[in-house]
PDB file of N, CA and C in Angstrom:
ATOM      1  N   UNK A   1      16.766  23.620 -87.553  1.00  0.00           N
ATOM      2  CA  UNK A   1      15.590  22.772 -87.632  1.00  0.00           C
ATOM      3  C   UNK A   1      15.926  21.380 -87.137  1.00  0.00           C
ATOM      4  N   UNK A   2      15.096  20.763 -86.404  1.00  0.00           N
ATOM      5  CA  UNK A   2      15.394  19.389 -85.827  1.00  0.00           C
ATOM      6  C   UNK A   2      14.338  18.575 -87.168  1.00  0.00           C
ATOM      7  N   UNK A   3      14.399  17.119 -87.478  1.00  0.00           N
ATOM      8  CA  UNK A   3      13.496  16.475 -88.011  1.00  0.00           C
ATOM      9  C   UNK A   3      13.105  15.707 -86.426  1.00  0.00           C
ATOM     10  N   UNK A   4      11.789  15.733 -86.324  1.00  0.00           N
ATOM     11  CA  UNK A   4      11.403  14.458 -85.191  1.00  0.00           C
ATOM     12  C   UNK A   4      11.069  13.187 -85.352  1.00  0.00           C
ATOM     13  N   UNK A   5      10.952  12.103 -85.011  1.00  0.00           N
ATOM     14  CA  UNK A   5      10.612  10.966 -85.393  1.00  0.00           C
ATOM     15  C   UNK A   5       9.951  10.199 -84.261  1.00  0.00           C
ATOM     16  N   UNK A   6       8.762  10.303 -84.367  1.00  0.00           N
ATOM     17  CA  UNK A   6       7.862   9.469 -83.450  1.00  0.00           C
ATOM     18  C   UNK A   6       6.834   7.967 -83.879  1.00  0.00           C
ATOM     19  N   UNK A   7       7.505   7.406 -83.018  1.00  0.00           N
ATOM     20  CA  UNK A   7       7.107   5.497 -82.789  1.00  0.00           C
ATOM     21  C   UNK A   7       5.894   5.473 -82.068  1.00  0.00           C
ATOM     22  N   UNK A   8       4.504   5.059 -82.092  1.00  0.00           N
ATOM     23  CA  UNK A   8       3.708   4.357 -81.214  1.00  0.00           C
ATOM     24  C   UNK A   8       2.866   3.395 -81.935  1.00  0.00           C
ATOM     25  N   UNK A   9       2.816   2.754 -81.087  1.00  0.00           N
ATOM     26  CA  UNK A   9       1.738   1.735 -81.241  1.00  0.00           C
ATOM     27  C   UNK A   9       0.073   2.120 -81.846  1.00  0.00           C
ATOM     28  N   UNK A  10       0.380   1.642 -82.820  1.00  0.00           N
ATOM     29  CA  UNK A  10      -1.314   2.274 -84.106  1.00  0.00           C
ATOM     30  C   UNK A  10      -2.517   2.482 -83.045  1.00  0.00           C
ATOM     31  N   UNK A  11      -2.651   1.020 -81.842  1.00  0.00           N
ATOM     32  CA  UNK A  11      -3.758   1.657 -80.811  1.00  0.00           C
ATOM     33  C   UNK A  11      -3.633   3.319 -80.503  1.00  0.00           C
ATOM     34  N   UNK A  12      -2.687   4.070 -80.669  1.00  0.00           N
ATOM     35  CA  UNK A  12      -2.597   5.135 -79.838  1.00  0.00           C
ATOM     36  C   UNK A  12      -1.816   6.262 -80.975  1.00  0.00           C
ATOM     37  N   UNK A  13      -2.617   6.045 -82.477  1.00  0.00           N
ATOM     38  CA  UNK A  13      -2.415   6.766 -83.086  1.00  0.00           C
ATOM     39  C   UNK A  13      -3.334   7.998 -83.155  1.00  0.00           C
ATOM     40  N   UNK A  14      -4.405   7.797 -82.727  1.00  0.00           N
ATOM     41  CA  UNK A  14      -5.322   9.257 -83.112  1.00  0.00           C
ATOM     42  C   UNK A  14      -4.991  10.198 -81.677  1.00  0.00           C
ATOM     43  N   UNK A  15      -4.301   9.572 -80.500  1.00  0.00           N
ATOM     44  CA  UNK A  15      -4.206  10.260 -79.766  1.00  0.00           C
ATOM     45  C   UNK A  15      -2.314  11.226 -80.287  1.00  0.00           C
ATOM     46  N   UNK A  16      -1.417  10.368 -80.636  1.00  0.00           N
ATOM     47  CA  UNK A  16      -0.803  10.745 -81.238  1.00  0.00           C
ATOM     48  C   UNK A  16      -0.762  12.267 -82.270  1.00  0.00           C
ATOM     49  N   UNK A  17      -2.027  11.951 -83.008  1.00  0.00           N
ATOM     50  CA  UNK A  17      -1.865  13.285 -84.329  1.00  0.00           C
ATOM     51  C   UNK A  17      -2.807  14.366 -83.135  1.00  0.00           C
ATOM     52  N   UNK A  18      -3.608  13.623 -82.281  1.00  0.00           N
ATOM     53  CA  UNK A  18      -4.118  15.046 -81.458  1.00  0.00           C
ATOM     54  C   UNK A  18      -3.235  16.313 -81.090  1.00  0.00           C
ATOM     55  N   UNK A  19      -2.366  15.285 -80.061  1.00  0.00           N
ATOM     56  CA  UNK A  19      -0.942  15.960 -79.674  1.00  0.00           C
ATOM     57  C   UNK A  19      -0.483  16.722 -80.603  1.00  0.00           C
ATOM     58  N   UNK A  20      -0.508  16.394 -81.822  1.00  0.00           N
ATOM     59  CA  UNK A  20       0.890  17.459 -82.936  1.00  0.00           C
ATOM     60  C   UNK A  20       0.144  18.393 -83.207  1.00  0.00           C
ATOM     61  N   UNK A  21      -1.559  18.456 -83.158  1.00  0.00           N
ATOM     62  CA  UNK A  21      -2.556  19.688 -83.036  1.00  0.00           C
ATOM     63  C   UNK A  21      -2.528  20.492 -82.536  1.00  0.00           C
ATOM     64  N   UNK A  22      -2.518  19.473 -81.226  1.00  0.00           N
ATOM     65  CA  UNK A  22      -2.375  21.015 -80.041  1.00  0.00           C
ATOM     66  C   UNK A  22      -1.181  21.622 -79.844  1.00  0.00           C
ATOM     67  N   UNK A  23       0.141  21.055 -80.233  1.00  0.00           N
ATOM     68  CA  UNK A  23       1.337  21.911 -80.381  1.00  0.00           C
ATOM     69  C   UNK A  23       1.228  22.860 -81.743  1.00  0.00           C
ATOM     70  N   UNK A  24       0.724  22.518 -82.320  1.00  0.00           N
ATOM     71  CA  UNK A  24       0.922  23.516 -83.545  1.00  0.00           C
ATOM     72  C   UNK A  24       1.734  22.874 -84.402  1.00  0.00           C
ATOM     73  N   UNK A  25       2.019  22.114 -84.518  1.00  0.00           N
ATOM     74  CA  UNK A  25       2.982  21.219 -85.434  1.00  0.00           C
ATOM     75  C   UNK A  25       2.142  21.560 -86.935  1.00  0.00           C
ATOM     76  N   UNK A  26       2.853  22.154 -87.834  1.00  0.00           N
ATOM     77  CA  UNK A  26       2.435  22.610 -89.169  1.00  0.00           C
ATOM     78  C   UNK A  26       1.745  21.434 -89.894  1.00  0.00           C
ATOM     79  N   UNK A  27       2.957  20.505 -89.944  1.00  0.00           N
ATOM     80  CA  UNK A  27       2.839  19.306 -91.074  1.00  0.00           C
ATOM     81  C   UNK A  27       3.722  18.298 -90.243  1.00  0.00           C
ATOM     82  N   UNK A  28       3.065  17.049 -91.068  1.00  0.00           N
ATOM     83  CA  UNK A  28       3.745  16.025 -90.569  1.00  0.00           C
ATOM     84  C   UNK A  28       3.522  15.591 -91.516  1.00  0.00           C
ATOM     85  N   UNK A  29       4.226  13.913 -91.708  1.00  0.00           N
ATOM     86  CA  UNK A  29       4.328  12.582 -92.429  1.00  0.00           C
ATOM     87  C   UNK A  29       4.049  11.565 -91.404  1.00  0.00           C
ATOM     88  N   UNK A  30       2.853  10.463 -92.115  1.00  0.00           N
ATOM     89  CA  UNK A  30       2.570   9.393 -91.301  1.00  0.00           C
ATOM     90  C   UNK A  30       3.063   8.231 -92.126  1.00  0.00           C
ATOM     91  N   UNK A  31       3.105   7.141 -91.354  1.00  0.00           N
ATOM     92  CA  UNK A  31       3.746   5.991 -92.056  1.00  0.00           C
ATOM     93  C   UNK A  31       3.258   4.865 -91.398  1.00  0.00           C
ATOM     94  N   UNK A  32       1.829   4.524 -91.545  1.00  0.00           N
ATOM     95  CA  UNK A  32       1.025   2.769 -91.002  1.00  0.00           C
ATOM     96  C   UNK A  32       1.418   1.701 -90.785  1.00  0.00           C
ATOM     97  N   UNK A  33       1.457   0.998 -89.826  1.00  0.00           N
ATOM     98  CA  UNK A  33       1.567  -0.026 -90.120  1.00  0.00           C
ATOM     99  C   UNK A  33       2.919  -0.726 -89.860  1.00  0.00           C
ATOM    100  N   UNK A  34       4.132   0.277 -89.443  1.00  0.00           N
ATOM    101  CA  UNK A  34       5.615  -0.182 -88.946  1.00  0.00           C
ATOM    102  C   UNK A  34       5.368  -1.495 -88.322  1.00  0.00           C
ATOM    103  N   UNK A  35       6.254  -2.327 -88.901  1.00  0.00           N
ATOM    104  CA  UNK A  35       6.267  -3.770 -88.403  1.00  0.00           C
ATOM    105  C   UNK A  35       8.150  -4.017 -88.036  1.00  0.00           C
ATOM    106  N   UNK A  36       8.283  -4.633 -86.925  1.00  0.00           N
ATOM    107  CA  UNK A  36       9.641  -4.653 -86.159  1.00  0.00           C
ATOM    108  C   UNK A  36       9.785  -5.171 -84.797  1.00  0.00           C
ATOM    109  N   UNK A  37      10.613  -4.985 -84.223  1.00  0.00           N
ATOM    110  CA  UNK A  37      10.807  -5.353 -82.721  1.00  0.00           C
ATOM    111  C   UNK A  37      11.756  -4.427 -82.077  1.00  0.00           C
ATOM    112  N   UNK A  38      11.082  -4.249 -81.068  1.00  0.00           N
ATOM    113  CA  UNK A  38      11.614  -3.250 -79.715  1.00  0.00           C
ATOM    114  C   UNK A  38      11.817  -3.559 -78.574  1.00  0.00           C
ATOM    115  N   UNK A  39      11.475  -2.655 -77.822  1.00  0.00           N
ATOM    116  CA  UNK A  39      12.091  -2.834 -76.397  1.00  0.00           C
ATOM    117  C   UNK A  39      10.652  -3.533 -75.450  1.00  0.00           C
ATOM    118  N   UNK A  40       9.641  -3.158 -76.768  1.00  0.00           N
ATOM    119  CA  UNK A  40       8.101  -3.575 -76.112  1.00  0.00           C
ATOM    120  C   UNK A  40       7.736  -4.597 -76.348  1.00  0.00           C
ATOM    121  N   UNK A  41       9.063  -5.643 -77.210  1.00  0.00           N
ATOM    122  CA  UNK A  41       8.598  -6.754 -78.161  1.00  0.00           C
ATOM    123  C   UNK A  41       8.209  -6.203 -79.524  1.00  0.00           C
ATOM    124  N   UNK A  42       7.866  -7.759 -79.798  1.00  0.00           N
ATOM    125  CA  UNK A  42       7.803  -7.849 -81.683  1.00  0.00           C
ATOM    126  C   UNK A  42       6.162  -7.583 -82.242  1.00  0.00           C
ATOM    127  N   UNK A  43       6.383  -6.670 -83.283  1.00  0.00           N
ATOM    128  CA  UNK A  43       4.954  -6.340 -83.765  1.00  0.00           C
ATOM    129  C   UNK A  43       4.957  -6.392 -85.520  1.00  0.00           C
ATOM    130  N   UNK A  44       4.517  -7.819 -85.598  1.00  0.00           N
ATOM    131  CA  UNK A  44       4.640  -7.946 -86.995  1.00  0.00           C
ATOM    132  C   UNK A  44       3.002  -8.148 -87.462  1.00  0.00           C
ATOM    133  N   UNK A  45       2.002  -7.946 -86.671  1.00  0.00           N
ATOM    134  CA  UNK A  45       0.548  -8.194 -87.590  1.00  0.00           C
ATOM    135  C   UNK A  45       0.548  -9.325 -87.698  1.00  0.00           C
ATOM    136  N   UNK A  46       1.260  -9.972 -87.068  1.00  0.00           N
ATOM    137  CA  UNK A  46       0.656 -11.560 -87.292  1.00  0.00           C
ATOM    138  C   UNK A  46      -0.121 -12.429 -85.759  1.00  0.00           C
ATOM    139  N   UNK A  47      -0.471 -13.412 -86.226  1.00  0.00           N
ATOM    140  CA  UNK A  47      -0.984 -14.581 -85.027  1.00  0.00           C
ATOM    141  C   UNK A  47      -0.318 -14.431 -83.910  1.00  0.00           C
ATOM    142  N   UNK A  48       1.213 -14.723 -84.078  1.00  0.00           N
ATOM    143  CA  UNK A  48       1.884 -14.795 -83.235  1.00  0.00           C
ATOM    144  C   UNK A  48       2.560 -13.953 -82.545  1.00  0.00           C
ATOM    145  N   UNK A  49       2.696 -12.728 -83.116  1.00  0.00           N
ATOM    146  CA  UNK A  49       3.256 -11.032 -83.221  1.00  0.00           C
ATOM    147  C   UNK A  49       1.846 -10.010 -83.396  1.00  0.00           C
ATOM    148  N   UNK A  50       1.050  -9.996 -82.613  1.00  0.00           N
ATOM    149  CA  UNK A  50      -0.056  -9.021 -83.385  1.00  0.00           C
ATOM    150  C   UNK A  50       0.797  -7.950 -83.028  1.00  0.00           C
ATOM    151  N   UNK A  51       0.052  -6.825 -83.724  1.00  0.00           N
ATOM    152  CA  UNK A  51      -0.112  -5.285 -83.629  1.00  0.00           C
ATOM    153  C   UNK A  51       1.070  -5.037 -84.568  1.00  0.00           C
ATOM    154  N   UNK A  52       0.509  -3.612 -84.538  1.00  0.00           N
ATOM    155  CA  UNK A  52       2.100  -2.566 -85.138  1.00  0.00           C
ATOM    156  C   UNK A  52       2.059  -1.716 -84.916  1.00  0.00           C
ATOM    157  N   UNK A  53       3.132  -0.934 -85.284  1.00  0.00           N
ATOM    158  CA  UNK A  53       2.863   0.719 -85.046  1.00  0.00           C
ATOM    159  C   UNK A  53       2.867   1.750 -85.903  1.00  0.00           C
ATOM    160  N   UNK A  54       3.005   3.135 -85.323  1.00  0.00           N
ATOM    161  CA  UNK A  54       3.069   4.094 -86.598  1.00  0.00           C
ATOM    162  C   UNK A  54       4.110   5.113 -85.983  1.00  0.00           C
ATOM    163  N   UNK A  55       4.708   5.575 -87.347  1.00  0.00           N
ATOM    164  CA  UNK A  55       5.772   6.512 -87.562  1.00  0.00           C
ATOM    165  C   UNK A  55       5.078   7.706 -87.867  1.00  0.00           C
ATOM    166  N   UNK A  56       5.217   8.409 -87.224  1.00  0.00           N
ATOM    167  CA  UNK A  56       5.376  10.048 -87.766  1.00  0.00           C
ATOM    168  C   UNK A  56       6.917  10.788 -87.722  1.00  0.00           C
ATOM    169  N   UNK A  57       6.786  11.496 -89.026  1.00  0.00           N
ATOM    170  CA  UNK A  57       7.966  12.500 -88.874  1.00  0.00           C
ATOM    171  C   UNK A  57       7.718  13.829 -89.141  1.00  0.00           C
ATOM    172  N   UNK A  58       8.410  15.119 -88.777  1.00  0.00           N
ATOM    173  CA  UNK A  58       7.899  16.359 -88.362  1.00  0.00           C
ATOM    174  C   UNK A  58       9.616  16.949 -88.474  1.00  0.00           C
ATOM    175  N   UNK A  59       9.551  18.092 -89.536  1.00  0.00           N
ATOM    176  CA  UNK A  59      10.321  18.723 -89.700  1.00  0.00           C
ATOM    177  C   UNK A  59       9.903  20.027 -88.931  1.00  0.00           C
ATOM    178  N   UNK A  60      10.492  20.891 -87.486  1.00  0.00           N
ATOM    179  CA  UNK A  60      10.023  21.530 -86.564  1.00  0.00           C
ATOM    180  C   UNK A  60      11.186  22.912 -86.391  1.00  0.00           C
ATOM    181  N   UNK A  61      10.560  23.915 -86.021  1.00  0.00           N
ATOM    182  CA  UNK A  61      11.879  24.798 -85.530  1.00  0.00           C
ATOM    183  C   UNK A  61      12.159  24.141 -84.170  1.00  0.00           C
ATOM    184  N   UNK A  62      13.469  24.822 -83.926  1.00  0.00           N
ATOM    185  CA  UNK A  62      13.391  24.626 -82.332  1.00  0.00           C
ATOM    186  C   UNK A  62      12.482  25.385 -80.925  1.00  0.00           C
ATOM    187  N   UNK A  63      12.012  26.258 -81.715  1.00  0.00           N
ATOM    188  CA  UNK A  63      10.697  26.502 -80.530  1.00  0.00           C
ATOM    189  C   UNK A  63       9.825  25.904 -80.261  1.00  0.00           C
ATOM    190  N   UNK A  64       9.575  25.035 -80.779  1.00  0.00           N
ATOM    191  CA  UNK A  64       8.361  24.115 -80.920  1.00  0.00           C
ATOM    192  C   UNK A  64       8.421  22.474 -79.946  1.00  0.00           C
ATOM    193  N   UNK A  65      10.004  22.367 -79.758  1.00  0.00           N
ATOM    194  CA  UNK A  65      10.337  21.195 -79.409  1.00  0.00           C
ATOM    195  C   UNK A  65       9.966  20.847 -77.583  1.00  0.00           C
ATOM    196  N   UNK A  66      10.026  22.126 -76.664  1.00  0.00           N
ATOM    197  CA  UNK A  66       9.949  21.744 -75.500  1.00  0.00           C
ATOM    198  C   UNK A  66       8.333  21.590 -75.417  1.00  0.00           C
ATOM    199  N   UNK A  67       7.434  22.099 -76.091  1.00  0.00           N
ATOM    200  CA  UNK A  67       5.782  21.878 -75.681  1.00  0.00           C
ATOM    201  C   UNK A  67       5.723  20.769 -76.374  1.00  0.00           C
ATOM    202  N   UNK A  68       6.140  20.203 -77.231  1.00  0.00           N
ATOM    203  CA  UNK A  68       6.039  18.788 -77.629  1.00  0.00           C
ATOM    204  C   UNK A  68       7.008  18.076 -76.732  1.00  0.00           C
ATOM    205  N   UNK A  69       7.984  17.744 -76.271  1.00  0.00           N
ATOM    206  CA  UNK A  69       8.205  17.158 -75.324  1.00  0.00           C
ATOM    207  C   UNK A  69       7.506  17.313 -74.357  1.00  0.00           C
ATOM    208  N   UNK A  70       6.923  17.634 -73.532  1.00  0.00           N
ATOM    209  CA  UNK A  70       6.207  18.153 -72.190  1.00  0.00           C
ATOM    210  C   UNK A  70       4.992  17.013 -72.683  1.00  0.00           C
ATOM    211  N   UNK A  71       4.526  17.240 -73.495  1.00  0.00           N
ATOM    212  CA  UNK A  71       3.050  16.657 -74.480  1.00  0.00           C
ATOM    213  C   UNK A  71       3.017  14.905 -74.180  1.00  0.00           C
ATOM    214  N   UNK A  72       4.467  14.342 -74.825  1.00  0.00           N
ATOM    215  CA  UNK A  72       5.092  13.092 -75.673  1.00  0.00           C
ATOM    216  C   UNK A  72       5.377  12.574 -73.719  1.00  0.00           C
ATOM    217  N   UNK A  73       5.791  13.190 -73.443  1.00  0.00           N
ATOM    218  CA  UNK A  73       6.420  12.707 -71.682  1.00  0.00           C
ATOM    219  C   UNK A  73       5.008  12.105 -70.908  1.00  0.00           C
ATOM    220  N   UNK A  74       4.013  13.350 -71.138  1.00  0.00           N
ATOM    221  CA  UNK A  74       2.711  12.908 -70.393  1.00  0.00           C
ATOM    222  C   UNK A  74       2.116  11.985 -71.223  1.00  0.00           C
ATOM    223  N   UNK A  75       2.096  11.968 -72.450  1.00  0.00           N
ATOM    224  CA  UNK A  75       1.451  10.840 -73.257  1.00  0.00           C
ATOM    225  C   UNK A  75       2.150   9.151 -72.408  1.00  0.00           C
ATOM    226  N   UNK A  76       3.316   9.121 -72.672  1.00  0.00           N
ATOM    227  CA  UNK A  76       4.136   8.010 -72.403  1.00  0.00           C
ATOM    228  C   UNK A  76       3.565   7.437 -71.115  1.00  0.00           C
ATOM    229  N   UNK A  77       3.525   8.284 -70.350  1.00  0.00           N
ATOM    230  CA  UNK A  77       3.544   8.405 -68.833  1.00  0.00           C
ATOM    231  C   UNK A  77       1.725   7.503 -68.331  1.00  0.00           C
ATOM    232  N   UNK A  78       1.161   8.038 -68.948  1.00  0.00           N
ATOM    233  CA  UNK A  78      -0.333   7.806 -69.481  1.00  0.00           C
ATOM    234  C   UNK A  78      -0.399   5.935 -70.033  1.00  0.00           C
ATOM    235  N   UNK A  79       0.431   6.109 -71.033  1.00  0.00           N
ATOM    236  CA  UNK A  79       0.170   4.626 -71.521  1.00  0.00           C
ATOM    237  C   UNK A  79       1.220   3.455 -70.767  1.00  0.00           C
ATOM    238  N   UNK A  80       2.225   4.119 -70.286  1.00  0.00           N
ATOM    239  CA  UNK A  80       3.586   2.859 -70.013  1.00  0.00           C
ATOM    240  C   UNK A  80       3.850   2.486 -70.874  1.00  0.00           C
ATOM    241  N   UNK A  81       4.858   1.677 -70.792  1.00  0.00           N
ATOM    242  CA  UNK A  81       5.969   0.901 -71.592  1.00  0.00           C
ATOM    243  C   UNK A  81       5.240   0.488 -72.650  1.00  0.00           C
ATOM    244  N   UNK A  82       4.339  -0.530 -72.474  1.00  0.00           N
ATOM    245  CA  UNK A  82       3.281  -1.362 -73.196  1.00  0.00           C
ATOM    246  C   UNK A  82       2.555  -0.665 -74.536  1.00  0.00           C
ATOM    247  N   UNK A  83       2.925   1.139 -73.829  1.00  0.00           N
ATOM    248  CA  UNK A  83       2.381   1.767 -75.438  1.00  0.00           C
ATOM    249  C   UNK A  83       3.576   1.771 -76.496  1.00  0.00           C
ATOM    250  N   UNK A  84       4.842   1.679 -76.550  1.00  0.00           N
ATOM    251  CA  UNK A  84       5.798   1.535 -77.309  1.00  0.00           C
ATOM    252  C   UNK A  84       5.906   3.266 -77.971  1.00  0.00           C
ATOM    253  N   UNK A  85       5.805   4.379 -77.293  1.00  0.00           N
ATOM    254  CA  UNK A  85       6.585   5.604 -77.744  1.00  0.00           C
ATOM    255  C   UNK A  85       7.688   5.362 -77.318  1.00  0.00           C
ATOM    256  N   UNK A  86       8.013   5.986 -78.697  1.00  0.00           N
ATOM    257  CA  UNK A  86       9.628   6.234 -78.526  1.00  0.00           C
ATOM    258  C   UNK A  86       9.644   7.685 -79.734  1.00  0.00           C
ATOM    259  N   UNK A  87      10.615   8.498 -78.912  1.00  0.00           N
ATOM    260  CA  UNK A  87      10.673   9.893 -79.819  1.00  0.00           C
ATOM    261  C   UNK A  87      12.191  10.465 -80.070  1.00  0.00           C
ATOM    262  N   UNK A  88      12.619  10.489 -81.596  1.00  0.00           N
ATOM    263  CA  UNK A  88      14.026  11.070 -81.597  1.00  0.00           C
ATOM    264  C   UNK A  88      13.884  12.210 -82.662  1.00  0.00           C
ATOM    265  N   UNK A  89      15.126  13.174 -82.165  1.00  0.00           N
ATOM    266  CA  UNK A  89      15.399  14.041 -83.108  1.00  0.00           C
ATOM    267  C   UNK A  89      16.777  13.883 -83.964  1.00  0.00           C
ATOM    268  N   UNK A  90      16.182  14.665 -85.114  1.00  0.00           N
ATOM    269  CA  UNK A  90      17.909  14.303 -86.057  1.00  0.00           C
ATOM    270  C   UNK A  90      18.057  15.817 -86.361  1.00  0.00           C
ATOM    271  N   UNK A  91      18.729  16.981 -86.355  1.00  0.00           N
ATOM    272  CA  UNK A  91      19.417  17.776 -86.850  1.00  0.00           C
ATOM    273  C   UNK A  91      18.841  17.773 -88.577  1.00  0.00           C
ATOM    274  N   UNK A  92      18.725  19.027 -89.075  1.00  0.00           N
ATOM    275  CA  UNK A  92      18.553  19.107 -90.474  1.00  0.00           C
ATOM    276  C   UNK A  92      18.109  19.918 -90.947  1.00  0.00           C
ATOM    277  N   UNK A  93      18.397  20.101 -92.412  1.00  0.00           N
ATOM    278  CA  UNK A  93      18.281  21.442 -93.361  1.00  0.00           C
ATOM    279  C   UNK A  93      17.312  21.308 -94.445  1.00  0.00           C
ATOM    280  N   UNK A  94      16.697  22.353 -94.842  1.00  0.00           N
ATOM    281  CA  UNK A  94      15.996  22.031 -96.107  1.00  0.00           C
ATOM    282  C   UNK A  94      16.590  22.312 -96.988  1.00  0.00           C
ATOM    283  N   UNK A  95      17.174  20.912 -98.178  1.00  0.00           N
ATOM    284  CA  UNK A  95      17.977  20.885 -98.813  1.00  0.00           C
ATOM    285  C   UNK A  95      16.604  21.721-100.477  1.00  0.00           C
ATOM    286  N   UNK A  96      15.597  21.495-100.253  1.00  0.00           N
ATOM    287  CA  UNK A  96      14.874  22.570-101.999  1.00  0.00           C
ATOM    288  C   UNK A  96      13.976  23.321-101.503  1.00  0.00           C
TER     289      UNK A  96
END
């Protein structure tokens, strides 16, 4: 099982959970509102920093991973840099 971990920018969150639809992605975890700095710049919700983003994470088999990449590539590709995806996997077990 991989865990996934996907970054975008909250503008481009409902297109986000579309994507994990149309892969079939069982379940996920969302997380609002990530405030930080990247490679896209700083997104703290403020005056001077607007915006933020959102985290999803997705515990996945590995069959599942190349139609979601294929998905996450054209998404990116679609928004540029300026949308702030970023997508990693971590290795992992279900420990209960």
């Amino acid at each position: 099982m991989k865990l996934v971990m996907l970054i975008a920018d909250t503008a481009y969150a409902t297109e986000v959970e579309q994507l994990l639809e149309e892969c079939g992605v069982p379940g996920f975890t969302e997380i609002p509102n990530v405030l930080g700095k990247g490679a896209t710049g700083k997104r703290f919700g403020s005056r001077a920093f607007p915006g933020s983003s959102t985290m999803y994470l997705a515990a996945l088999d590995e069959h599942c991973m190349a139609p979601l990449q294929e998905k996450l590539k054209v998404l990116r590709d679609t928004h540029g840099p300026e949308g702030g995806l970023k997508a990693y996997t971590m290795n992992t077990e279900e420990l209960l």
